[in-house]
PDB file of N, CA and C in Angstrom:
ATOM      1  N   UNK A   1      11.420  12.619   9.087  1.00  0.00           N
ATOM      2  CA  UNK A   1      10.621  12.606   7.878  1.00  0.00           C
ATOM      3  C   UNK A   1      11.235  13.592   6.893  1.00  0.00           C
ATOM      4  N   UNK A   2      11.390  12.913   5.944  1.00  0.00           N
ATOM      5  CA  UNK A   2      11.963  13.980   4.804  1.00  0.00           C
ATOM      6  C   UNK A   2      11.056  14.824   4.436  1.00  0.00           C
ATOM      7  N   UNK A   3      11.352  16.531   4.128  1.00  0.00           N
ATOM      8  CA  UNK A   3      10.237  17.238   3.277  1.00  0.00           C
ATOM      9  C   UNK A   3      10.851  17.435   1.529  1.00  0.00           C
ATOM     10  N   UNK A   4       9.552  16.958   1.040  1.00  0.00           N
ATOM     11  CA  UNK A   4       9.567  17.391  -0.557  1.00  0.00           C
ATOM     12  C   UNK A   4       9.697  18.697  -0.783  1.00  0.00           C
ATOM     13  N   UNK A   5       8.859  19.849  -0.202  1.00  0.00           N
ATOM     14  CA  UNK A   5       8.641  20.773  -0.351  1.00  0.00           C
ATOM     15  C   UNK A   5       7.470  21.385  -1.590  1.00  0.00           C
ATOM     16  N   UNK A   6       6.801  20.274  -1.569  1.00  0.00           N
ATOM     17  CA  UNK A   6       5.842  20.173  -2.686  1.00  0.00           C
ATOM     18  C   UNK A   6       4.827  20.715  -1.695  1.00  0.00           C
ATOM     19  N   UNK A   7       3.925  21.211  -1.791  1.00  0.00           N
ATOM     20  CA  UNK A   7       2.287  21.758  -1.537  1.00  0.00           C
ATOM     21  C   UNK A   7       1.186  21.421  -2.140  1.00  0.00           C
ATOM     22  N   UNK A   8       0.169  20.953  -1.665  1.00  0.00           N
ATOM     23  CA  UNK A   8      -1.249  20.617  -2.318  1.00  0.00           C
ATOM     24  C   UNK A   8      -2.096  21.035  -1.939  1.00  0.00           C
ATOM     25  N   UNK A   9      -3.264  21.401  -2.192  1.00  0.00           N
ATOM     26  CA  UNK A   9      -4.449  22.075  -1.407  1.00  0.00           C
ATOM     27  C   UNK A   9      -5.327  20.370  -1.734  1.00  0.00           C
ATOM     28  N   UNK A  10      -6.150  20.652  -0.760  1.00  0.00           N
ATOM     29  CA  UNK A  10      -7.330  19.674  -0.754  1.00  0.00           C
ATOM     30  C   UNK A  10      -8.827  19.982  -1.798  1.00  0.00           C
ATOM     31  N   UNK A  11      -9.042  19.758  -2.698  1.00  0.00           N
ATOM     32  CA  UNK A  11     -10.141  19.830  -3.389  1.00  0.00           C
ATOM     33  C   UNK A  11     -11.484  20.145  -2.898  1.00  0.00           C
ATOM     34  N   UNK A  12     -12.555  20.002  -3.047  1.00  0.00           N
ATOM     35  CA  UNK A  12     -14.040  20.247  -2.522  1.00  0.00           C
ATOM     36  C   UNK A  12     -14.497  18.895  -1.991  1.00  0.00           C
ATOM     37  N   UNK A  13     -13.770  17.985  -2.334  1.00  0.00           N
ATOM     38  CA  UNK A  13     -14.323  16.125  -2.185  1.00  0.00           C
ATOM     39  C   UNK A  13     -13.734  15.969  -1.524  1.00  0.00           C
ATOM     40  N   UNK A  14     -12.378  16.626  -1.003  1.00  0.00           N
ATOM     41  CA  UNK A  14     -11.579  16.013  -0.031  1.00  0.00           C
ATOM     42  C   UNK A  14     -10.013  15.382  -0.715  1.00  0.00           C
ATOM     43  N   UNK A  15     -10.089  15.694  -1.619  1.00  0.00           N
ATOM     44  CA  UNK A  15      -9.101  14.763  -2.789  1.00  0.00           C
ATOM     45  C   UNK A  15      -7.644  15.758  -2.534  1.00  0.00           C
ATOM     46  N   UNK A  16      -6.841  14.890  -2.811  1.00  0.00           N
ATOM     47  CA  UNK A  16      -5.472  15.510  -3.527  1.00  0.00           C
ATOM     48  C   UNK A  16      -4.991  14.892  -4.359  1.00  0.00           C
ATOM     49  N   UNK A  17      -3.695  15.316  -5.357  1.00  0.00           N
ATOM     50  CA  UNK A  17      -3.051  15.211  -6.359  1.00  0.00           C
ATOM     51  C   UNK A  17      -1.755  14.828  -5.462  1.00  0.00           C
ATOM     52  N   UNK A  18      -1.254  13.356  -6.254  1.00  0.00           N
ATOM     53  CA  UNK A  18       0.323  12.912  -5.649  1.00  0.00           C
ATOM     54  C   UNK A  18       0.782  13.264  -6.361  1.00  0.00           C
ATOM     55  N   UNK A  19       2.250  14.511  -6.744  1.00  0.00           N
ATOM     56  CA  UNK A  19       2.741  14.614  -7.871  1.00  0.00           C
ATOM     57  C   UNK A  19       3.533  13.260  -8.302  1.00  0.00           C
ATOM     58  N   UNK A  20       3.175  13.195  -9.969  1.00  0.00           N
ATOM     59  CA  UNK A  20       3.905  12.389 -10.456  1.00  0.00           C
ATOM     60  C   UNK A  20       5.149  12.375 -10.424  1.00  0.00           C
ATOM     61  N   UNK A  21       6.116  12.833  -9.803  1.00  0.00           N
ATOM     62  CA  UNK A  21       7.620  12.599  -9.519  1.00  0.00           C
ATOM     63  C   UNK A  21       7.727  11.709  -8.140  1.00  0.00           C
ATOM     64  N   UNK A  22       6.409  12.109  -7.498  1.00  0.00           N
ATOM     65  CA  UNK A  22       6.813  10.948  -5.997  1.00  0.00           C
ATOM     66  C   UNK A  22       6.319   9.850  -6.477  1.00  0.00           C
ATOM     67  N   UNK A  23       5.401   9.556  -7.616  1.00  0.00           N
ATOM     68  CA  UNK A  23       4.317   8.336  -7.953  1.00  0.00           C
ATOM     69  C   UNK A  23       5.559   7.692  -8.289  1.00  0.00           C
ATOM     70  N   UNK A  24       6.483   8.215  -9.327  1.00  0.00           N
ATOM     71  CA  UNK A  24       7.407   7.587  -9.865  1.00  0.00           C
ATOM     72  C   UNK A  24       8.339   7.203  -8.739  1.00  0.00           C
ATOM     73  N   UNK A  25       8.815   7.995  -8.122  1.00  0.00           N
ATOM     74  CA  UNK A  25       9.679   7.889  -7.002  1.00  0.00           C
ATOM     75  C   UNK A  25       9.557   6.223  -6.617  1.00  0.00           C
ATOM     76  N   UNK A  26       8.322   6.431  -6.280  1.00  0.00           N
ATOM     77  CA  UNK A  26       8.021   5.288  -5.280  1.00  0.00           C
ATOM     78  C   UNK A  26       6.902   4.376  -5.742  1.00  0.00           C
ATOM     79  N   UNK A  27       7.305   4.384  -7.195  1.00  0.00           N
ATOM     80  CA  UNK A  27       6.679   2.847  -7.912  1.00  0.00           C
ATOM     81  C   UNK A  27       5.189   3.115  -7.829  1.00  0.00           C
ATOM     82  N   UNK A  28       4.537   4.161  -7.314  1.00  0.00           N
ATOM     83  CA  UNK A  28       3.179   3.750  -7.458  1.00  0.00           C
ATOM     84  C   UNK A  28       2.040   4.239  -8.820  1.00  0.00           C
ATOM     85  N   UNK A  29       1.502   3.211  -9.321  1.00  0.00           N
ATOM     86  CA  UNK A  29       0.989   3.159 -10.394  1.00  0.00           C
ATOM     87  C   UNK A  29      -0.704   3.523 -10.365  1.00  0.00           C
ATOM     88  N   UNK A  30      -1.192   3.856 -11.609  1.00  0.00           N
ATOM     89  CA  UNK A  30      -2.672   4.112 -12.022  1.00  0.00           C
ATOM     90  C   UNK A  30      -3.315   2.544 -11.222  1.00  0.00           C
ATOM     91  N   UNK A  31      -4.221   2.891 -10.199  1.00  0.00           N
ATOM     92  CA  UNK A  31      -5.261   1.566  -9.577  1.00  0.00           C
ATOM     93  C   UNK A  31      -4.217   0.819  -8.501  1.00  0.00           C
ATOM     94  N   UNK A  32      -2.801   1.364  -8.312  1.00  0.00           N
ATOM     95  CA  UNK A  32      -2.124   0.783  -6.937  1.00  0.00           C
ATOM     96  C   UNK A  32      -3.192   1.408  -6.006  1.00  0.00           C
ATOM     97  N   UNK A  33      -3.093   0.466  -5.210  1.00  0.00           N
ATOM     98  CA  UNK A  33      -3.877   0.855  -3.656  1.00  0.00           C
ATOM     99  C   UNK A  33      -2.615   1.480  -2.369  1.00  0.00           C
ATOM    100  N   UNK A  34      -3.593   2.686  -1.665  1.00  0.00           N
ATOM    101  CA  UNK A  34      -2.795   3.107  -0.831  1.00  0.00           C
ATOM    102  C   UNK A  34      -2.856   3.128   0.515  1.00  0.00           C
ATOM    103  N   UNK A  35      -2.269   2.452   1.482  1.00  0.00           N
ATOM    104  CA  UNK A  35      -2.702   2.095   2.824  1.00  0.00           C
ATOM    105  C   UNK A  35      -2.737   3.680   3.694  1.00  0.00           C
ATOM    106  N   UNK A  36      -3.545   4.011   4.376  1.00  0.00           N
ATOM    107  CA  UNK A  36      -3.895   5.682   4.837  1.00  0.00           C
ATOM    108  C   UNK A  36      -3.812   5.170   6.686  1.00  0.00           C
ATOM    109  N   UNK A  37      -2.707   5.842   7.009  1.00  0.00           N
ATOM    110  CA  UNK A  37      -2.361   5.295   8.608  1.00  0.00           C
ATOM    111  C   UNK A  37      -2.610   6.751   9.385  1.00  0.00           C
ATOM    112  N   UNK A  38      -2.533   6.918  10.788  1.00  0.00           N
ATOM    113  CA  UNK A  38      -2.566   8.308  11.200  1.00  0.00           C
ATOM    114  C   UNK A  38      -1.500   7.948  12.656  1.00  0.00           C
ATOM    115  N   UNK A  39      -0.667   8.706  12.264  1.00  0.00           N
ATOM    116  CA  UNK A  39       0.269   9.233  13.466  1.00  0.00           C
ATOM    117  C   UNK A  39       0.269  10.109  14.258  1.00  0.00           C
ATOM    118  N   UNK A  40      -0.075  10.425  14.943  1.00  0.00           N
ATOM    119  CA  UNK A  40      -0.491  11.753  15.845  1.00  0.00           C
ATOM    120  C   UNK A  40      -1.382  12.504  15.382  1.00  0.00           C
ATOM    121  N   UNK A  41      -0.865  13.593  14.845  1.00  0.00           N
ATOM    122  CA  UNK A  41      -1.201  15.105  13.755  1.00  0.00           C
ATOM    123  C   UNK A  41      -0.718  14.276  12.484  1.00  0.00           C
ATOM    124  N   UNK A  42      -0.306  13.582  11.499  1.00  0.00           N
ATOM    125  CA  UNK A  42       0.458  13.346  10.377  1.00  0.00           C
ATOM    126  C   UNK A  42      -0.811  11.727  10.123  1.00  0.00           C
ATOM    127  N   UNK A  43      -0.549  12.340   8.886  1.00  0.00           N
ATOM    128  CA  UNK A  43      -1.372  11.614   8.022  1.00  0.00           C
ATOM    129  C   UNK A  43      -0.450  10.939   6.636  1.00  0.00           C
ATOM    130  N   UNK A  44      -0.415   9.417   7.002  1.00  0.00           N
ATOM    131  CA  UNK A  44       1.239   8.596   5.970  1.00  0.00           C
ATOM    132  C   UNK A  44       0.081   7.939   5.327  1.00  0.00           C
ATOM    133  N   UNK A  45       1.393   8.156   4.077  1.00  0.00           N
ATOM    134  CA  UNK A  45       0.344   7.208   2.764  1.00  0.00           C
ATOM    135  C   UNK A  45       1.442   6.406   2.316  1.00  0.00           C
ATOM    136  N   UNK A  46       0.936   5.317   2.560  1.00  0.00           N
ATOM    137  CA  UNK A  46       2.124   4.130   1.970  1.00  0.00           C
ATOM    138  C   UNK A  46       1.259   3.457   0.883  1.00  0.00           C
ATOM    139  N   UNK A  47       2.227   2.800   0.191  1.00  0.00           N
ATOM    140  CA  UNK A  47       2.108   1.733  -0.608  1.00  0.00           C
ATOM    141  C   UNK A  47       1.659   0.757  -0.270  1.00  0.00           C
ATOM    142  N   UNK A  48       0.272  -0.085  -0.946  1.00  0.00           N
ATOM    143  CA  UNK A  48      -0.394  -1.378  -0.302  1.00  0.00           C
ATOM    144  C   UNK A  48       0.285  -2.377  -0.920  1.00  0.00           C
ATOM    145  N   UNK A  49       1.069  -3.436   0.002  1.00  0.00           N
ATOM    146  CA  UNK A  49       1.456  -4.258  -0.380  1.00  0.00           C
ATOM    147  C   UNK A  49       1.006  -5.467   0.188  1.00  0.00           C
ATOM    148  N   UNK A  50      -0.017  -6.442  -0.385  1.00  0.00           N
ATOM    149  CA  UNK A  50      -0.688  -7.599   0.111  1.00  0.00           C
ATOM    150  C   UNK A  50       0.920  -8.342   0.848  1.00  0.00           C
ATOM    151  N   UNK A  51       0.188  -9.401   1.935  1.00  0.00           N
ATOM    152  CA  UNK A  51       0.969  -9.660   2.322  1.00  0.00           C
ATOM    153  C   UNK A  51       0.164 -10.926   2.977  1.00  0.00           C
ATOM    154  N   UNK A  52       0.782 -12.471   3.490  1.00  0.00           N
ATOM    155  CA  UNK A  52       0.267 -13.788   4.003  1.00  0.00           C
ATOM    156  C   UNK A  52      -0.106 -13.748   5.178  1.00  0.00           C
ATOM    157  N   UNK A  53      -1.730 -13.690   5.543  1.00  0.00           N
ATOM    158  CA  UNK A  53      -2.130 -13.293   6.774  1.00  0.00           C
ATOM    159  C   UNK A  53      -1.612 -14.549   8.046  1.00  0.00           C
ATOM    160  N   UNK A  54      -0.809 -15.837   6.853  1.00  0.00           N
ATOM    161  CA  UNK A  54      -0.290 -16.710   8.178  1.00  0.00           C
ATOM    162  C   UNK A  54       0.988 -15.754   8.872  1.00  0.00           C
ATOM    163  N   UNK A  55       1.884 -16.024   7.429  1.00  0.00           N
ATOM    164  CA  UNK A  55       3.289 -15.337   8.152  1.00  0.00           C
ATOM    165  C   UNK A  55       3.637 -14.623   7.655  1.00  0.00           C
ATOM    166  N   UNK A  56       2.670 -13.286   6.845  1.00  0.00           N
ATOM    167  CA  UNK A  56       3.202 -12.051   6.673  1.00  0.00           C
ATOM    168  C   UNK A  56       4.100 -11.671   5.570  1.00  0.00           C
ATOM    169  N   UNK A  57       4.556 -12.900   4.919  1.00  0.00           N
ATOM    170  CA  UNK A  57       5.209 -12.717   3.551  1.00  0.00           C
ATOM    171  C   UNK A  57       4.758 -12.388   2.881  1.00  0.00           C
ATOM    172  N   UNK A  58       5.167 -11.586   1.695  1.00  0.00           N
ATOM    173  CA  UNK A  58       4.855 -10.565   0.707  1.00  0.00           C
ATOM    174  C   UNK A  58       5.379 -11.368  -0.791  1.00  0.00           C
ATOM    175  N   UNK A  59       5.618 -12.327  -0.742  1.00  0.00           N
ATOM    176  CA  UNK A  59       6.102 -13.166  -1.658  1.00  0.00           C
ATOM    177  C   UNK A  59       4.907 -13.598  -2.849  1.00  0.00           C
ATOM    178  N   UNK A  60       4.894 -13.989  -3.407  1.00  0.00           N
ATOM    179  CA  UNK A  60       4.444 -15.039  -4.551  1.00  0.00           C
ATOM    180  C   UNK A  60       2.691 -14.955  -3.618  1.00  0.00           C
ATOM    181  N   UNK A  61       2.297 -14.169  -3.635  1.00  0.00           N
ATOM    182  CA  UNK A  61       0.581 -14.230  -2.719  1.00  0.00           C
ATOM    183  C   UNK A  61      -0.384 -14.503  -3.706  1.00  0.00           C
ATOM    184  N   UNK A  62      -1.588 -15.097  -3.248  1.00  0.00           N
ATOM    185  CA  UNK A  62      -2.577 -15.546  -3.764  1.00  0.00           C
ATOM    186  C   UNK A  62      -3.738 -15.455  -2.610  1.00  0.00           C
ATOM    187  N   UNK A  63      -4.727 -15.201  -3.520  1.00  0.00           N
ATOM    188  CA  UNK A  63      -6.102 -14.339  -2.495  1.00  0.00           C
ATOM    189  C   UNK A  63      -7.091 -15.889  -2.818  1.00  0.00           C
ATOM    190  N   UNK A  64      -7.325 -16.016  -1.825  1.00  0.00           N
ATOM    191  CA  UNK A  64      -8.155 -17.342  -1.303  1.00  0.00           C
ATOM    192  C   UNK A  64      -9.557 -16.586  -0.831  1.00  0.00           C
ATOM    193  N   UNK A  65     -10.748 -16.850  -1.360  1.00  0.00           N
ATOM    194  CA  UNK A  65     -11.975 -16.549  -0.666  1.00  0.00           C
ATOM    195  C   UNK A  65     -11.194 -15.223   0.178  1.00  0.00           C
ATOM    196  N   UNK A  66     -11.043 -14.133  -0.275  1.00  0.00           N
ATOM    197  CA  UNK A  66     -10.666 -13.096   0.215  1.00  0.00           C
ATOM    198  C   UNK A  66      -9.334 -12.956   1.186  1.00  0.00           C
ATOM    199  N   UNK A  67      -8.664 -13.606   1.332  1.00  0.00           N
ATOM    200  CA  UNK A  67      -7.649 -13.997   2.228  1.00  0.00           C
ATOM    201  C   UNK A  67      -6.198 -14.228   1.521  1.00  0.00           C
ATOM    202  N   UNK A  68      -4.970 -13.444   1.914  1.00  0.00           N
ATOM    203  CA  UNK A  68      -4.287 -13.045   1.343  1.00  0.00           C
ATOM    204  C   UNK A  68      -3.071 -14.615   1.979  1.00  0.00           C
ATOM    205  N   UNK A  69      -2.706 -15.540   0.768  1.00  0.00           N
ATOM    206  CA  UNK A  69      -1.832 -16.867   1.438  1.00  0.00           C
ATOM    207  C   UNK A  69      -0.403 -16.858   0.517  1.00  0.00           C
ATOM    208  N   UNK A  70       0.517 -16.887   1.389  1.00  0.00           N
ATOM    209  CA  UNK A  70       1.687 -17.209   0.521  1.00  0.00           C
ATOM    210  C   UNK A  70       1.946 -18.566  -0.369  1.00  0.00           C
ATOM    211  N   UNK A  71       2.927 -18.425  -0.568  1.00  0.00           N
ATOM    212  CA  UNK A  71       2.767 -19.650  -2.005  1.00  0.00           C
ATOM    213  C   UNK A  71       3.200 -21.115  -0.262  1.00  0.00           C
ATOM    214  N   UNK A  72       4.271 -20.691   0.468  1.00  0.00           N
ATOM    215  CA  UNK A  72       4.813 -21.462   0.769  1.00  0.00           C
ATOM    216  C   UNK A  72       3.833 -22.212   2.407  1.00  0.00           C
ATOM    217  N   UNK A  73       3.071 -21.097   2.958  1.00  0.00           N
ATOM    218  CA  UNK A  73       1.932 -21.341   3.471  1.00  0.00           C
ATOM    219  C   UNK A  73       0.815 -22.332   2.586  1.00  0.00           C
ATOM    220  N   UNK A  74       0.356 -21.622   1.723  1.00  0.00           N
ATOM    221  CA  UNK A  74      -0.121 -22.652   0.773  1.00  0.00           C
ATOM    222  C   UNK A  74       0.234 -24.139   0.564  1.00  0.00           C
ATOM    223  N   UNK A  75       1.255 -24.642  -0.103  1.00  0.00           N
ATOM    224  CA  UNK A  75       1.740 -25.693   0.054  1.00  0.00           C
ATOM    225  C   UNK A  75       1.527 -26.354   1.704  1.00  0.00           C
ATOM    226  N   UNK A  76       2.020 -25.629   2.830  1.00  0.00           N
ATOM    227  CA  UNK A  76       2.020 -26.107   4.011  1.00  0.00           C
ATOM    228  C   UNK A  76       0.045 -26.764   4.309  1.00  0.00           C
ATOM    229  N   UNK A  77      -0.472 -26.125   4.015  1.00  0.00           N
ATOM    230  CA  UNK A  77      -1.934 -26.263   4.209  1.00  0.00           C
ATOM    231  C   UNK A  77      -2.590 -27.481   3.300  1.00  0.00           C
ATOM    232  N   UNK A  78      -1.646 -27.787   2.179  1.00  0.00           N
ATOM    233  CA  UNK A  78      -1.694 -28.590   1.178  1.00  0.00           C
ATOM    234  C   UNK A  78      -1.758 -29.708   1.961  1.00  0.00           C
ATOM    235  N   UNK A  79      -0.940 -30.226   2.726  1.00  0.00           N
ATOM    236  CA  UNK A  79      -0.163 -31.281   2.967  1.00  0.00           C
ATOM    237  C   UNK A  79      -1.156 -31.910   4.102  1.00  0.00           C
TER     238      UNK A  79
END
């Protein structure tokens, strides 16, 4: 794991601040969603990237009655 060497304290709510050089870093924008995983002791914050709950592609997606379908799944279901 790489260190930034950046530091944050945790707020009264529980909150922190991503500095805007990693937001930029790593594409993430005002209202991106962030997937919150736990590894042992370590707490990873990735980037939410919808993805086709058939086969997992991250392509061309479209949310069906809550359900995340690729374009090419789609078509397949078409048929």
């Amino acid at each position: 794991m790489k260190s930034t060497g950046i530091v944050r304290k945790v707020d009264e709510l529980g909150r922190i601040v991503i500095p805007i050089e990693l937001r930029r870093t790593l594409d993430i924008e005002i209202k991106d969603s962030l997937g919150i995983y736990v590894e042992g002791d370590q707490i990873i914050l990735m980037k939410y990237n919808p993805s086709c709950i058939f086969c997992g592609d991250a392509k061309d997606i479209t949310n069906f009655k809550g359900k995340n379908i690729c374009k090419n799944c789609l078509e397949k279901i078409k048929e």
